[in-house]
N, C-alpha and C. Protein backbone atom coordinates (compact mmCIF):
# COMPACT_ATOMS: atom_id res chain seq x y z
N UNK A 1 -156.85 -26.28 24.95
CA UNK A 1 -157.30 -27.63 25.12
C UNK A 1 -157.72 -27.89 26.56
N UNK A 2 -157.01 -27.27 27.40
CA UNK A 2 -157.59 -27.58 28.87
C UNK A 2 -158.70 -26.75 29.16
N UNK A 3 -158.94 -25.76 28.65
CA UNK A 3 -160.44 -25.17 28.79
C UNK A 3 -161.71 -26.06 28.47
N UNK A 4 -161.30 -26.50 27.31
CA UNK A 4 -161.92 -27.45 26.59
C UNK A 4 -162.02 -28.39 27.81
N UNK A 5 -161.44 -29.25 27.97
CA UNK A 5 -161.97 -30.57 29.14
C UNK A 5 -162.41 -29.77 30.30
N UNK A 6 -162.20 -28.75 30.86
CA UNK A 6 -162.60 -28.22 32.31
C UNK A 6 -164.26 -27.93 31.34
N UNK A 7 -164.40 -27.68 30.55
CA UNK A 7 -165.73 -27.46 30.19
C UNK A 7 -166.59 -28.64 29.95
N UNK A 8 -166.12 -29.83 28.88
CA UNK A 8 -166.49 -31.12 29.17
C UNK A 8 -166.54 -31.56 30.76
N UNK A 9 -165.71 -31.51 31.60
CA UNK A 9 -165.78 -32.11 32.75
C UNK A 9 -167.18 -31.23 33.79
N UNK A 10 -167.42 -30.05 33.43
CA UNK A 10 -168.20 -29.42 34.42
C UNK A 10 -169.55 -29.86 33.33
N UNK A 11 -169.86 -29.82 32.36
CA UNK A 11 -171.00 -30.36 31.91
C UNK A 11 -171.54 -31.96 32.28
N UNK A 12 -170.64 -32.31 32.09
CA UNK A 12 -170.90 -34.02 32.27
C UNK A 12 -171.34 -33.91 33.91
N UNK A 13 -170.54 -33.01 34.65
CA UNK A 13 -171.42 -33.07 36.06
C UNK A 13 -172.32 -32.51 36.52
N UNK A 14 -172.80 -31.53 35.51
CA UNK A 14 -174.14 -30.77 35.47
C UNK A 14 -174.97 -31.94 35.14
N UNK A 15 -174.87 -32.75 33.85
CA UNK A 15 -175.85 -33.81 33.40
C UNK A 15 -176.32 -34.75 34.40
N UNK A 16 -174.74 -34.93 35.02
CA UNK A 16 -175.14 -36.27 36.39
C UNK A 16 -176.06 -36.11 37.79
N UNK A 17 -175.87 -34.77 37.48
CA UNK A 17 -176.64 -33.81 38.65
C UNK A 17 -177.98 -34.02 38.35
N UNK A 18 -178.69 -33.30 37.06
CA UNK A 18 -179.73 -33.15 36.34
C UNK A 18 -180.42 -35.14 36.46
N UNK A 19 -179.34 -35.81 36.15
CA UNK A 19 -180.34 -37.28 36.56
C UNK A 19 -180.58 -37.16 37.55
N UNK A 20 -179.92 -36.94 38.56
CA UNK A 20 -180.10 -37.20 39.84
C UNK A 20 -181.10 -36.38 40.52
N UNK A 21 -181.78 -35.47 39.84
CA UNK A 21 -182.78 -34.89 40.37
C UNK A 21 -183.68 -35.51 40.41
N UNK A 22 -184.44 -36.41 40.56
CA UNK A 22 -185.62 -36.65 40.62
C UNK A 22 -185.64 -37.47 41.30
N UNK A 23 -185.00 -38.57 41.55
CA UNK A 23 -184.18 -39.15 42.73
C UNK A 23 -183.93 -38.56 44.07
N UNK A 24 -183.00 -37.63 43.93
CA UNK A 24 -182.84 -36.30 44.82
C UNK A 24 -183.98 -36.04 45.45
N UNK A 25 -185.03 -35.75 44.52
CA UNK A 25 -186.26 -35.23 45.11
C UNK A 25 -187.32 -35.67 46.24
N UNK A 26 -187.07 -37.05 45.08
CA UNK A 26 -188.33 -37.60 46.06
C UNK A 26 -187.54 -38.66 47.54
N UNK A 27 -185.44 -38.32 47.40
CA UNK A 27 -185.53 -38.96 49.00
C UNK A 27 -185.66 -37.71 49.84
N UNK A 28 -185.62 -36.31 49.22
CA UNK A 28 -186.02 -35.49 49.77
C UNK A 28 -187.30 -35.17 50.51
N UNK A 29 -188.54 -35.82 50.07
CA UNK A 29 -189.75 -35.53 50.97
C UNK A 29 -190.26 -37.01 51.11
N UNK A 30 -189.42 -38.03 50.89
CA UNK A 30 -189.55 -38.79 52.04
C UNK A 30 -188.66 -38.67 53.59
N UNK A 31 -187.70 -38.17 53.14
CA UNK A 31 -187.26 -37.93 54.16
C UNK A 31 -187.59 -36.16 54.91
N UNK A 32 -188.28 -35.94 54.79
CA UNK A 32 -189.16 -34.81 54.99
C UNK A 32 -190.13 -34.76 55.89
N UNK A 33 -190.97 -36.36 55.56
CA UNK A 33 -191.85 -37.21 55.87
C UNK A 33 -191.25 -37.22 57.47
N UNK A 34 -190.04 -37.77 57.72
CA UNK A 34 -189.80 -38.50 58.77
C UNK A 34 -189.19 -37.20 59.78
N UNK A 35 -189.02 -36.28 59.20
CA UNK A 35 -188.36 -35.21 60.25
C UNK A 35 -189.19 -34.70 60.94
N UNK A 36 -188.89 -33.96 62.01
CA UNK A 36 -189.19 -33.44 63.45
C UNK A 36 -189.86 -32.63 63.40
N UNK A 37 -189.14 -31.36 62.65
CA UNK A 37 -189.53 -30.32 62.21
C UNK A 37 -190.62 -29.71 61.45
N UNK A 38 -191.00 -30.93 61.14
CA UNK A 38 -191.98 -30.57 59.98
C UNK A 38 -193.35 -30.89 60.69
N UNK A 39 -194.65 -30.21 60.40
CA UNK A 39 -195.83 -30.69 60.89
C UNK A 39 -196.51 -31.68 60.67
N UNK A 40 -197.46 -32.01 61.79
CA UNK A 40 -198.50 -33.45 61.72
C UNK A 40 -198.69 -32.82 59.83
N UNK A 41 -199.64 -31.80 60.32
CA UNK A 41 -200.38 -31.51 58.99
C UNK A 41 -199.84 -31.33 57.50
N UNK A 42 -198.37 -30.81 57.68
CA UNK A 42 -197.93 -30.89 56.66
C UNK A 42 -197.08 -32.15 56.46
N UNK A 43 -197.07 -33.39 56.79
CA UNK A 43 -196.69 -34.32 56.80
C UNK A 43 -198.17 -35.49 55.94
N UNK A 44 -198.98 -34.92 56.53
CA UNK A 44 -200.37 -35.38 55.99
C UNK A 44 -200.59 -35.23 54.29
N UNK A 45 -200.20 -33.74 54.31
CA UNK A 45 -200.37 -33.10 52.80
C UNK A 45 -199.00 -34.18 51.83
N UNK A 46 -197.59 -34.16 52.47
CA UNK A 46 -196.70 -34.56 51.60
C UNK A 46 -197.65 -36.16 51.28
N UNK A 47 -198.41 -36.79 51.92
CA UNK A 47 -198.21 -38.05 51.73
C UNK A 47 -199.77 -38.35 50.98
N UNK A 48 -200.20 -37.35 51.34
CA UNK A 48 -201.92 -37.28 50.16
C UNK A 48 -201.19 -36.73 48.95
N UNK A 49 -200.53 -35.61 49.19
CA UNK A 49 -199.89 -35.40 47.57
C UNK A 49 -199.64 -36.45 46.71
N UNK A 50 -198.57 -37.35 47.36
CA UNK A 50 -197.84 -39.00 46.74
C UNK A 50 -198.82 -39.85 46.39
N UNK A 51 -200.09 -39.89 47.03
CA UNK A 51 -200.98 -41.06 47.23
C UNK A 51 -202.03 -40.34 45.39
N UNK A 52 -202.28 -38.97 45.45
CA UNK A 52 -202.72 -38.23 44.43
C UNK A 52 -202.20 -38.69 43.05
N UNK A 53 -201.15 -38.13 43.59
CA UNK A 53 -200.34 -38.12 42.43
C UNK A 53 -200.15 -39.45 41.30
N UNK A 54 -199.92 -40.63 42.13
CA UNK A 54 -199.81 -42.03 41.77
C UNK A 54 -201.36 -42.72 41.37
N UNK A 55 -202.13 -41.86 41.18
CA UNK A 55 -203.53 -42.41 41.64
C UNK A 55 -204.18 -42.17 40.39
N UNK A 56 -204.95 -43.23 39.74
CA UNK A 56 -205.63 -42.75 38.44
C UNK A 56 -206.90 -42.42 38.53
N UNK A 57 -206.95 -41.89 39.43
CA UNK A 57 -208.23 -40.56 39.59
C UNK A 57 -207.52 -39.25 39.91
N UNK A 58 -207.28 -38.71 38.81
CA UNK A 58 -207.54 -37.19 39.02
C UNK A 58 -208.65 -36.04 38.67
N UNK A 59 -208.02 -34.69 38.90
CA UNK A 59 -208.71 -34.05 38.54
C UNK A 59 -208.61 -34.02 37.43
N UNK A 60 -207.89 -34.14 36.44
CA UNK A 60 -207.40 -33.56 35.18
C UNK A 60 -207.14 -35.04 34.62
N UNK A 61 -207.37 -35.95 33.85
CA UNK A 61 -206.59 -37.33 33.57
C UNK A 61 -205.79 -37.32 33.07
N UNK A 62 -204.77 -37.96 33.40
CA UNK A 62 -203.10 -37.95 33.01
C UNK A 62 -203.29 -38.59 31.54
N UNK A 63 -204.44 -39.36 30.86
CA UNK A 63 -204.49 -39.45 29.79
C UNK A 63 -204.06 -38.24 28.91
N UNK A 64 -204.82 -37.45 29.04
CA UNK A 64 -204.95 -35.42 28.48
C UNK A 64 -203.51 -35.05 28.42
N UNK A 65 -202.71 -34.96 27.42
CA UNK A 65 -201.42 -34.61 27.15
C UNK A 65 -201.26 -33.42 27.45
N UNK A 66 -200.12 -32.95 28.42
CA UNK A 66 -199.73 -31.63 29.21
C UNK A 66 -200.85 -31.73 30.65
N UNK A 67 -201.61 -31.65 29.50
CA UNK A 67 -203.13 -30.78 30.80
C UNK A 67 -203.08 -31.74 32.28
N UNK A 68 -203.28 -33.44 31.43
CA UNK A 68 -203.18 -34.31 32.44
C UNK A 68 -202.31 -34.14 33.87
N UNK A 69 -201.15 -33.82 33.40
CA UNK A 69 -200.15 -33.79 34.26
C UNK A 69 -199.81 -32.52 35.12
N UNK A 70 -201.19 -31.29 34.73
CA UNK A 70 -200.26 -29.96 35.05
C UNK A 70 -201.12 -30.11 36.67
N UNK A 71 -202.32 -30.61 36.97
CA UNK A 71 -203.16 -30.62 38.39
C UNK A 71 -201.93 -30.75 39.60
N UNK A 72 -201.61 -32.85 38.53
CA UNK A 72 -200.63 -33.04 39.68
C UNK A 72 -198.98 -32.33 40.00
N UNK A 73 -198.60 -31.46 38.86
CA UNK A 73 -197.25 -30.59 39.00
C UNK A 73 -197.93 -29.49 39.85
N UNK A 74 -198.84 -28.82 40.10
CA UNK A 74 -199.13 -27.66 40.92
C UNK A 74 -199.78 -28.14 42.39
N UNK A 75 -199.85 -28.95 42.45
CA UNK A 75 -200.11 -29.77 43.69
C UNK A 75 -199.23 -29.78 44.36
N UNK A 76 -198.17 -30.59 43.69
CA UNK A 76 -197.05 -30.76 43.98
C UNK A 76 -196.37 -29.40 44.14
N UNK A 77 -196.11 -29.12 43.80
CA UNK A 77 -195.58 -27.38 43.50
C UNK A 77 -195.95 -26.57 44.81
N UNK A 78 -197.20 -26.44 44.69
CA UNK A 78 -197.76 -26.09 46.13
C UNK A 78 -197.70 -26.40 47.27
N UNK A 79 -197.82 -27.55 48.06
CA UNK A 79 -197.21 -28.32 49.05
C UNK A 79 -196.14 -28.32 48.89
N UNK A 80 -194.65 -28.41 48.23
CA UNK A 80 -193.59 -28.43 48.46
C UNK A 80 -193.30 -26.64 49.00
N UNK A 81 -193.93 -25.91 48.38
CA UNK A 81 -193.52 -24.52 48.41
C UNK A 81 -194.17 -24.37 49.71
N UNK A 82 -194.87 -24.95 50.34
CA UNK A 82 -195.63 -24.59 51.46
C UNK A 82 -194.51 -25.08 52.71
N UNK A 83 -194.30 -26.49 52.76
CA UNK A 83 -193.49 -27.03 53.53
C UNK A 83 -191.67 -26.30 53.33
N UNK A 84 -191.74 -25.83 52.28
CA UNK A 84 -189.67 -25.46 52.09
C UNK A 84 -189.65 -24.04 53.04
N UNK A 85 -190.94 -23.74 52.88
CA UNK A 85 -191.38 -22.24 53.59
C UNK A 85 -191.59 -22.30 55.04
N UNK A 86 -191.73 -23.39 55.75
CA UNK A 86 -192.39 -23.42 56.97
C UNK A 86 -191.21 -24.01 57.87
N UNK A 87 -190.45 -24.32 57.48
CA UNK A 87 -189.23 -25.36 58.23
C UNK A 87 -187.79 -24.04 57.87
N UNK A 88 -186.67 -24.44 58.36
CA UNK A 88 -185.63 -23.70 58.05
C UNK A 88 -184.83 -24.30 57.43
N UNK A 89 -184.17 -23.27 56.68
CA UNK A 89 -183.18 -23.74 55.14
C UNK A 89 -182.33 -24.87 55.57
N UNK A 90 -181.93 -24.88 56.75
CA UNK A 90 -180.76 -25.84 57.53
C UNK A 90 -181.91 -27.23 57.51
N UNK A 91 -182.88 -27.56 57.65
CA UNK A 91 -183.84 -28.80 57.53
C UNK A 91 -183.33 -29.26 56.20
N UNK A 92 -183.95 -28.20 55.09
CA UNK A 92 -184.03 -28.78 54.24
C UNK A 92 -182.65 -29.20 53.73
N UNK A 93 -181.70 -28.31 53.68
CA UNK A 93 -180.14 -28.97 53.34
C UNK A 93 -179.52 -30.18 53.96
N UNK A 94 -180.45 -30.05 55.20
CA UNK A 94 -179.92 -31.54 56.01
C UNK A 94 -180.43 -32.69 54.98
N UNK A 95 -181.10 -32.79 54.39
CA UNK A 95 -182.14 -33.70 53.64
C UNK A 95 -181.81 -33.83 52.10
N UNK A 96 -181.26 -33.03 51.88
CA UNK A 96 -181.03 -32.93 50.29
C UNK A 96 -179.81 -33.44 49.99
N UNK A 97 -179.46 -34.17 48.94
CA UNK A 97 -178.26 -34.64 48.55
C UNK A 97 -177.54 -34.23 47.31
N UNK A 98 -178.42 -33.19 46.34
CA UNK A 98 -177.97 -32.98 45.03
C UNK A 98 -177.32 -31.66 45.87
N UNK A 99 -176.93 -30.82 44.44
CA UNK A 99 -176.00 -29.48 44.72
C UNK A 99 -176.94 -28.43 45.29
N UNK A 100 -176.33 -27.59 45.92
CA UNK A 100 -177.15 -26.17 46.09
C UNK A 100 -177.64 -25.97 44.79
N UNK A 101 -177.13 -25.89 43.26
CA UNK A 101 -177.56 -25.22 42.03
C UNK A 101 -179.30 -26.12 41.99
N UNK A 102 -179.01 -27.56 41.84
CA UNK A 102 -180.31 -27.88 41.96
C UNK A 102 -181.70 -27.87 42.41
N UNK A 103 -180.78 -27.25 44.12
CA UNK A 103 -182.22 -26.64 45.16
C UNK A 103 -182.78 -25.58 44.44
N UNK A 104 -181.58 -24.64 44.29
CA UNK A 104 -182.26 -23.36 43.78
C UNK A 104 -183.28 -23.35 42.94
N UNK A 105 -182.75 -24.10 41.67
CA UNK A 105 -183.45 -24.50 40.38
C UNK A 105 -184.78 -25.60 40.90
N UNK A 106 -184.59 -26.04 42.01
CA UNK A 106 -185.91 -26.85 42.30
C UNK A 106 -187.00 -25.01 43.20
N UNK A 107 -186.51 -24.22 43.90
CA UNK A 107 -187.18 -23.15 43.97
C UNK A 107 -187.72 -22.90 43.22
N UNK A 108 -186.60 -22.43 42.08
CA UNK A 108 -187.25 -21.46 41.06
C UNK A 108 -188.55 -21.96 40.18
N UNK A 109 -188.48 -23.39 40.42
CA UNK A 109 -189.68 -24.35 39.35
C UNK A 109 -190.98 -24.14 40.26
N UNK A 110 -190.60 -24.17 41.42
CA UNK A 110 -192.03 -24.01 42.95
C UNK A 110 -192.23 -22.80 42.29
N UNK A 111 -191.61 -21.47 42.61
CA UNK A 111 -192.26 -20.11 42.15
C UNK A 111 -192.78 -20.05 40.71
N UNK A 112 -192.17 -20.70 39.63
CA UNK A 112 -192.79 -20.47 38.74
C UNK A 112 -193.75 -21.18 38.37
N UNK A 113 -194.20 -22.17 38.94
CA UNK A 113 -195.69 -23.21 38.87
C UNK A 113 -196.42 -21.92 40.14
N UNK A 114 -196.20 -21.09 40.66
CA UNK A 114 -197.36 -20.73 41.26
C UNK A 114 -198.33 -19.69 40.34
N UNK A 115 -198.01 -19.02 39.36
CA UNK A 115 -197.91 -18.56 38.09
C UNK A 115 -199.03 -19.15 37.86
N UNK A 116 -199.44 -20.75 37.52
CA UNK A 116 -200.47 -20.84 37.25
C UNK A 116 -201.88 -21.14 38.38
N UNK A 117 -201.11 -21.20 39.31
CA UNK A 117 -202.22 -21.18 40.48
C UNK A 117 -203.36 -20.11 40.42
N UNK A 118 -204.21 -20.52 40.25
CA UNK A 118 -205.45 -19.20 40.99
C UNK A 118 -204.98 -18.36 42.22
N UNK A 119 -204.63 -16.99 42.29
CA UNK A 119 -204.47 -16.11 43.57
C UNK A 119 -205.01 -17.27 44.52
N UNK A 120 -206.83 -16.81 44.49
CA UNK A 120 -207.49 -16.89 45.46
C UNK A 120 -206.77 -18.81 46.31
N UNK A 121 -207.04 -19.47 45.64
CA UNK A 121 -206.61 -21.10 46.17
C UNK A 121 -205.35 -20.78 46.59
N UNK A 122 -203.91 -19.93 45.85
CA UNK A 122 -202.77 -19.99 46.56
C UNK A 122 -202.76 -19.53 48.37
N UNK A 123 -203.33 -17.98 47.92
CA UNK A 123 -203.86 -16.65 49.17
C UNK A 123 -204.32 -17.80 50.45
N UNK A 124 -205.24 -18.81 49.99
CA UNK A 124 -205.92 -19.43 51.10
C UNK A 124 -204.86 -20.53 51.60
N UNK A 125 -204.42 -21.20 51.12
CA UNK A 125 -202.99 -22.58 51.80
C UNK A 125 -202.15 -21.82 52.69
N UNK A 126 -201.81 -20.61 51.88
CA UNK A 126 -200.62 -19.68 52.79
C UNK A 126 -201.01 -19.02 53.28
N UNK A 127 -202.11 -18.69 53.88
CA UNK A 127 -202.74 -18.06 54.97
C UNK A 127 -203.02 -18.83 55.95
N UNK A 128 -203.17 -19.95 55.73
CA UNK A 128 -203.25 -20.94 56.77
C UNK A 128 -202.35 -21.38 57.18
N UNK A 129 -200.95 -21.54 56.74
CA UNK A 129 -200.05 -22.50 56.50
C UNK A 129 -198.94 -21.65 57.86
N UNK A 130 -198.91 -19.92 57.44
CA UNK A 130 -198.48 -19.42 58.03
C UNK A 130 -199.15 -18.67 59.50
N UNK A 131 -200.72 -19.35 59.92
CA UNK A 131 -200.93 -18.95 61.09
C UNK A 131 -200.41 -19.69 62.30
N UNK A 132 -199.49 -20.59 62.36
CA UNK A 132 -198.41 -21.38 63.22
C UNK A 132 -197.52 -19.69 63.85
């Protein structure tokens, strides 16, 4: 029986976690926005991303079920993976409020949206990104 609740109890805080991601996220690159560390330019990108994203002109129209939404997830995807890459892990933990499990799992979603990126468009951001 006590396995039982230590298992209820660690799920229910996985779930509370899992809300809190998205929340998490976005005081994460606002407050991203405001740090030191981070560049003019990539400070530019986080906030054209937001302005994109919210914006009913896209490339893809968010009308278009999946499709709509996949421009602005690899956008997003991309600029975050660009900026988590350019700053040091200690930035970003300063900034984050959910668990380590969530960062990770917010990684692992950046690497696997690059998957659908075109090489050539990825090859070119991070070639630039990393001549600093």
């Amino acid at each position: 029986m006590h396995l039982e609740q230590e298992n209820l109890d660690h799920a229910e805080g996985t779930m509370k976690q899992a809300l809190m991601f998205i929340p998490n996220l976005l005081k994460l690159l606002y407050r991203l926005i405001e740090e030191e560390a981070i560049s003019l330019e990539n400070k530019v990108l986080l906030i054209g991303t937001a302005v994109y994203v919210v914006s009913p002109w896209d490339f893809l129209p968010d009308m278009i079920p999946f499709l709509g939404q996949i421009d602005d997830l690899l956008l997003m995807a991309l600029v975050l993976k660009r900026i988590l890459e350019s700053v040091d892990q200690e930035v970003v933990n300063k900034h984050w409020d959910g668990s380590e499990e969530l960062l990770e799992l917010l990684r692992k979603t950046i690497d696997f949206a690059m998957f659908f990126l075109p090489p050539r468009v990825y090859q070119k951001v991070f070639r630039k990104a990393n001549t600093r």
